[in-house]
C-alpha atoms as a PDB file:
ATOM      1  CA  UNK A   1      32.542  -9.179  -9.589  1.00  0.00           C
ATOM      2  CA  UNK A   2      29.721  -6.898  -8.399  1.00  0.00           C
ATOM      3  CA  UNK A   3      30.884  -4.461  -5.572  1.00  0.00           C
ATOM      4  CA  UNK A   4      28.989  -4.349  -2.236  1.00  0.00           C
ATOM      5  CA  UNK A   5      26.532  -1.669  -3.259  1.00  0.00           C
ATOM      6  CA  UNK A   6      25.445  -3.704  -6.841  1.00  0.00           C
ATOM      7  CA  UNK A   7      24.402  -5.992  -3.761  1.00  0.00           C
ATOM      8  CA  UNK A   8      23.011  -4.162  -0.829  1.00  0.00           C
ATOM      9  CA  UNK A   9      20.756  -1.522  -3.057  1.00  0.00           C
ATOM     10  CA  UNK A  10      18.736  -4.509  -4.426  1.00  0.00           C
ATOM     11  CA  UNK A  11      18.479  -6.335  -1.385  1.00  0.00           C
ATOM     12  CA  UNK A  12      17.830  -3.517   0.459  1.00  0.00           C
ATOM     13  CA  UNK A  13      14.953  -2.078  -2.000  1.00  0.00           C
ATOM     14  CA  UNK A  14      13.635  -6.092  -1.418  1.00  0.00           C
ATOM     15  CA  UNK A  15      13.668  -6.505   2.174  1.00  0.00           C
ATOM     16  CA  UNK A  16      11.713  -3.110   2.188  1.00  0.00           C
ATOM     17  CA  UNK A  17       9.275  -3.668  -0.447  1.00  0.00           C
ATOM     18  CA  UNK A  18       8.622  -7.142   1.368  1.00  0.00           C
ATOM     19  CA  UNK A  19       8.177  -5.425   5.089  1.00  0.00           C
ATOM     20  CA  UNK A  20       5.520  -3.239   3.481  1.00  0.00           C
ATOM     21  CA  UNK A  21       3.970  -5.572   1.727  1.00  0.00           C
ATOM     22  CA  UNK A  22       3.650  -7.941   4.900  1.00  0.00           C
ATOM     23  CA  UNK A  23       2.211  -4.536   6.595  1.00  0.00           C
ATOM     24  CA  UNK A  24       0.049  -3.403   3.953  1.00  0.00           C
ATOM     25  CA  UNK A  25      -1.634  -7.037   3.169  1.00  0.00           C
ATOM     26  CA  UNK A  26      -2.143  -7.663   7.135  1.00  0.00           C
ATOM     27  CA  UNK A  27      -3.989  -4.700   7.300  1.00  0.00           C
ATOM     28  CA  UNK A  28      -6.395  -6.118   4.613  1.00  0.00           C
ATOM     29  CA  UNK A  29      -6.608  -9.393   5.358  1.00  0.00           C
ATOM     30  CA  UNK A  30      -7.392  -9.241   9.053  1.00  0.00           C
ATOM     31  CA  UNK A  31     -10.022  -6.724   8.180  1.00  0.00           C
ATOM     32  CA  UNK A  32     -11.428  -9.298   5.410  1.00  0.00           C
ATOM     33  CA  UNK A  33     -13.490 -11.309   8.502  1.00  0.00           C
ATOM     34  CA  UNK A  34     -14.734  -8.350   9.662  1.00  0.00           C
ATOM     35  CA  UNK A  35     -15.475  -5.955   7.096  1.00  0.00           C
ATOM     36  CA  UNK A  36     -18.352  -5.063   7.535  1.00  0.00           C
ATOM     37  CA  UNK A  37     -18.067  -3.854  10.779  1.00  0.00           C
ATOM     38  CA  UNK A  38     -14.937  -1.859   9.631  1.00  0.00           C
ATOM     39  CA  UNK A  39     -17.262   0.208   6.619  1.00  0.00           C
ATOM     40  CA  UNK A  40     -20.006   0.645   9.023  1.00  0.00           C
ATOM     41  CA  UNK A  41     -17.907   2.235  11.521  1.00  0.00           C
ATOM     42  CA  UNK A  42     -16.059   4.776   9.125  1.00  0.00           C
ATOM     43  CA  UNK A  43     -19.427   5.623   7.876  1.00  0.00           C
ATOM     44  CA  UNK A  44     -20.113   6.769  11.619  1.00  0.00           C
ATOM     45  CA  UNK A  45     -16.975   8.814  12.094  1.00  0.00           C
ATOM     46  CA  UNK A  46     -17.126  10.124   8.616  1.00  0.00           C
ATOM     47  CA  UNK A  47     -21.074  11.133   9.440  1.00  0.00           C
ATOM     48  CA  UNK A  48     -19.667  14.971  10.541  1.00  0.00           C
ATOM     49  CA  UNK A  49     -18.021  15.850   6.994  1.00  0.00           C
ATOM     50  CA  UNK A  50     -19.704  16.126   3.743  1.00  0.00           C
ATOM     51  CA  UNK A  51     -19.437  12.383   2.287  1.00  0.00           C
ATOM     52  CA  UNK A  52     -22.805  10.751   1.530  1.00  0.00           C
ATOM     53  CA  UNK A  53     -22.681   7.800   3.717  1.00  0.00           C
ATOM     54  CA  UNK A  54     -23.457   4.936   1.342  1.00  0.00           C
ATOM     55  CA  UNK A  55     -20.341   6.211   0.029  1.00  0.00           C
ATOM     56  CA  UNK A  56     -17.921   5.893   2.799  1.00  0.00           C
ATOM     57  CA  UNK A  57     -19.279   2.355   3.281  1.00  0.00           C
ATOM     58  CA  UNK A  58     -18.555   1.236  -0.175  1.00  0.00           C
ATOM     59  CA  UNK A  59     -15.061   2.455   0.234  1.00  0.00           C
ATOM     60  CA  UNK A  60     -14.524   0.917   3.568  1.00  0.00           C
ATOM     61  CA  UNK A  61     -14.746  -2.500   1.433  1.00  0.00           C
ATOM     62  CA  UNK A  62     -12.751  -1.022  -1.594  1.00  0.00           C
ATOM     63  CA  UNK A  63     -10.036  -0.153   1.262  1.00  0.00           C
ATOM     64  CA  UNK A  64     -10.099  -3.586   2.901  1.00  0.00           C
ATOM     65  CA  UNK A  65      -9.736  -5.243  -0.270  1.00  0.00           C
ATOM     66  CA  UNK A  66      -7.220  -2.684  -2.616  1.00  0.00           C
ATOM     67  CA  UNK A  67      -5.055  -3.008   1.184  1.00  0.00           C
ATOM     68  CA  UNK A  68      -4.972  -7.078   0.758  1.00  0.00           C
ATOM     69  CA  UNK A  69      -4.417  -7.455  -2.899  1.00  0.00           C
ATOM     70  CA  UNK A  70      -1.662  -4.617  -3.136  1.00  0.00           C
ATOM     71  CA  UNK A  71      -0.015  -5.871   0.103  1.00  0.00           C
ATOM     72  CA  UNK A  72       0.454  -9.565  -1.582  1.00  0.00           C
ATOM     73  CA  UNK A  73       1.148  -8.117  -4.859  1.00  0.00           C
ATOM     74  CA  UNK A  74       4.312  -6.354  -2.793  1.00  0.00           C
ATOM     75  CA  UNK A  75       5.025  -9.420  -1.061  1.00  0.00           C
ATOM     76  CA  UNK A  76       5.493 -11.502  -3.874  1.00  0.00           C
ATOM     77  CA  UNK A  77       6.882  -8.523  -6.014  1.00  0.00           C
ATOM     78  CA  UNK A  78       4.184  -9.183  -8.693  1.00  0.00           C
ATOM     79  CA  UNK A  79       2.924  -6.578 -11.231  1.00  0.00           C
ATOM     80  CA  UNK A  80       5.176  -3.816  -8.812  1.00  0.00           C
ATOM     81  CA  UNK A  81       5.338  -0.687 -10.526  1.00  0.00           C
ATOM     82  CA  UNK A  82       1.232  -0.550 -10.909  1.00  0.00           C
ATOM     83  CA  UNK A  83       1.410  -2.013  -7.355  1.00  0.00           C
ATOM     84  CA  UNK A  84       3.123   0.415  -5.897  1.00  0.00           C
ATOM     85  CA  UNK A  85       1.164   3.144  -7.815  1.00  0.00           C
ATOM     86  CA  UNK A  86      -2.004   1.960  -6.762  1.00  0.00           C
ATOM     87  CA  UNK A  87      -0.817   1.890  -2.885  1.00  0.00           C
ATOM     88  CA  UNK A  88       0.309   5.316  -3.642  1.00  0.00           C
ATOM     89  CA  UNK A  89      -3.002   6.156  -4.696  1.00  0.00           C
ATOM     90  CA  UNK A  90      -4.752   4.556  -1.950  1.00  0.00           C
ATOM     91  CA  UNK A  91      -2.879   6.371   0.397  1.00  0.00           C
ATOM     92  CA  UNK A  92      -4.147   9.438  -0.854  1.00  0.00           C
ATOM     93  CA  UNK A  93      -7.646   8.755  -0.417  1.00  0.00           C
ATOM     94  CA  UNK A  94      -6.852   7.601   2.987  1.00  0.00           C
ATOM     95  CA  UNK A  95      -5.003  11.082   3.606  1.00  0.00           C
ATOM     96  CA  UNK A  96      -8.146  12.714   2.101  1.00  0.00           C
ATOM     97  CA  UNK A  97     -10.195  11.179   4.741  1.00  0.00           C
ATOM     98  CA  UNK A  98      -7.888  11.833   7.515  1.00  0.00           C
ATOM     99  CA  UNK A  99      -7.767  15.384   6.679  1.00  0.00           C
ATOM    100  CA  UNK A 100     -11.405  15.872   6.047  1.00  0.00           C
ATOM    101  CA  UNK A 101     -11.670  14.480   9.564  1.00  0.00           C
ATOM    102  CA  UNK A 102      -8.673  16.921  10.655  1.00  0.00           C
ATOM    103  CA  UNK A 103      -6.791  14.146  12.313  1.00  0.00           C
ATOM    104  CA  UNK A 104      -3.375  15.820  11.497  1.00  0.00           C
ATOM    105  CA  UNK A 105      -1.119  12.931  13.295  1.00  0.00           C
ATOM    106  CA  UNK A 106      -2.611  10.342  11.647  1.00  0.00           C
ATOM    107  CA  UNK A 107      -2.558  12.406   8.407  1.00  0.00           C
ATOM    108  CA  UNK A 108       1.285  12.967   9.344  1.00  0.00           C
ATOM    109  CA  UNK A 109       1.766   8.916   9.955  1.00  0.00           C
ATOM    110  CA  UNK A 110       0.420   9.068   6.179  1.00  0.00           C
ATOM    111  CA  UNK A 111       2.636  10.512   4.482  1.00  0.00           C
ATOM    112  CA  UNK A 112       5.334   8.211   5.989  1.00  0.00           C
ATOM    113  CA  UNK A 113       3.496   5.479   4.114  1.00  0.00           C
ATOM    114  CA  UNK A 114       3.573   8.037   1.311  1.00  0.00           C
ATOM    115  CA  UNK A 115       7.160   8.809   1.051  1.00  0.00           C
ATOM    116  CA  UNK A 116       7.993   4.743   1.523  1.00  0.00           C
ATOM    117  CA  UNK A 117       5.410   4.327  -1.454  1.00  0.00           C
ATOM    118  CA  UNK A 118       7.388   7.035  -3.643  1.00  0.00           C
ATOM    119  CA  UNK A 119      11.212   5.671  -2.134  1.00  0.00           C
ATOM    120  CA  UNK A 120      10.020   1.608  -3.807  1.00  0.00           C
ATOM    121  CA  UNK A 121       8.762   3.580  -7.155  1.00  0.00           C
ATOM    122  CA  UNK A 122      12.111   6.069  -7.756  1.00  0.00           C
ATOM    123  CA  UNK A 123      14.352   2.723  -7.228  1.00  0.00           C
ATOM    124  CA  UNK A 124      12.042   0.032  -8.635  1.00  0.00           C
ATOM    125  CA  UNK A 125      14.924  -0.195 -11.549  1.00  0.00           C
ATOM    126  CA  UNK A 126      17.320  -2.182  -8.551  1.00  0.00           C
ATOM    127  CA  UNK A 127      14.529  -5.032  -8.148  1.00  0.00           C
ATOM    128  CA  UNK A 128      16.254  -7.861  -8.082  1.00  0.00           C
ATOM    129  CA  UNK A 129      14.482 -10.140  -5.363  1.00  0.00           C
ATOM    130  CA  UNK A 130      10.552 -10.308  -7.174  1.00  0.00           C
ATOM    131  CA  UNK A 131       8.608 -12.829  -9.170  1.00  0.00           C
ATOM    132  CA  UNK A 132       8.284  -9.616 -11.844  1.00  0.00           C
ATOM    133  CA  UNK A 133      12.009  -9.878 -12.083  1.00  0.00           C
ATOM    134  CA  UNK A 134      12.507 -13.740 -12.514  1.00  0.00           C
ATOM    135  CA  UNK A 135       9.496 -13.524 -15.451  1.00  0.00           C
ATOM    136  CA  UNK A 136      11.441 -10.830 -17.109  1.00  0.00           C
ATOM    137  CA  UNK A 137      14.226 -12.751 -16.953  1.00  0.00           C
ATOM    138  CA  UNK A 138      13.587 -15.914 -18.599  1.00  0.00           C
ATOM    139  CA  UNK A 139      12.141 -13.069 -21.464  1.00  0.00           C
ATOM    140  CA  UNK A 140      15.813 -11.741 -21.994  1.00  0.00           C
END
């Protein structure tokens, strides 16, 4: 019989991988209708640092689009650890930006996202609630 903690420690690490994976794709996806108008307006507020602004445009779409894919990929639990690495990573770019811009309570709100990021990675071994864990179960 599995105790209450074999229980809650998978469901919780599910619940929470699924609430920012609902965040993290909606933040993508309602940018997808407009994203142009969200790359041409970081390329204005980024216009006072040092980034070339073709640049800054380009990743305004890689942002829009790496926040949609990895938010569904979290949603359905799909491909998780290199999910949840790549949101890692794209948090750090978005930190880079944030300080280059010296927005410090943003940059603070960050590493919240950061530290959620690195909580789903340390205890991706109690997934029990993901499409990656019903595929690697019909394997064993």
């Amino acid at each position: 019989m599995m105790t209450t903690f074999q229980n809650d420690v998978p469901l919780a690490h599910g619940l929470a991988r699924l609430a920012l994976g609902v965040n993290i794709a909606l933040h993508g996806l309602t940018r997808l209708p407009k994203i142009a108008e969200f790359s041409a307006g970081m390329e204005k507020r980024f216009a006072e640092t040092f980034l070339p602004g073709p640049l800054v445009y380009a990743t305004g779409y890689g942002i829009v689009l790496g926040e949609a894919i990895i938010g569904l990929l979290l949603v359905f639990g799909l491909f998780l650890r290199p999910a949840l690495v790549a949101g890692t990573l794209l948090m750090v770019l978005l930190l880079t930006g944030t300080c280059l811009l010296q927005n410090w309570e943003i940059a603070g709100l960050q590493m919240v996202y950061v530290a959620f990021y690195a909580g789903l990675l340390a205890t991706l071994r109690y997934d029990r609630y993901s499409v990656d864990y019903l595929r690697n179960a019909r394997r064993r």
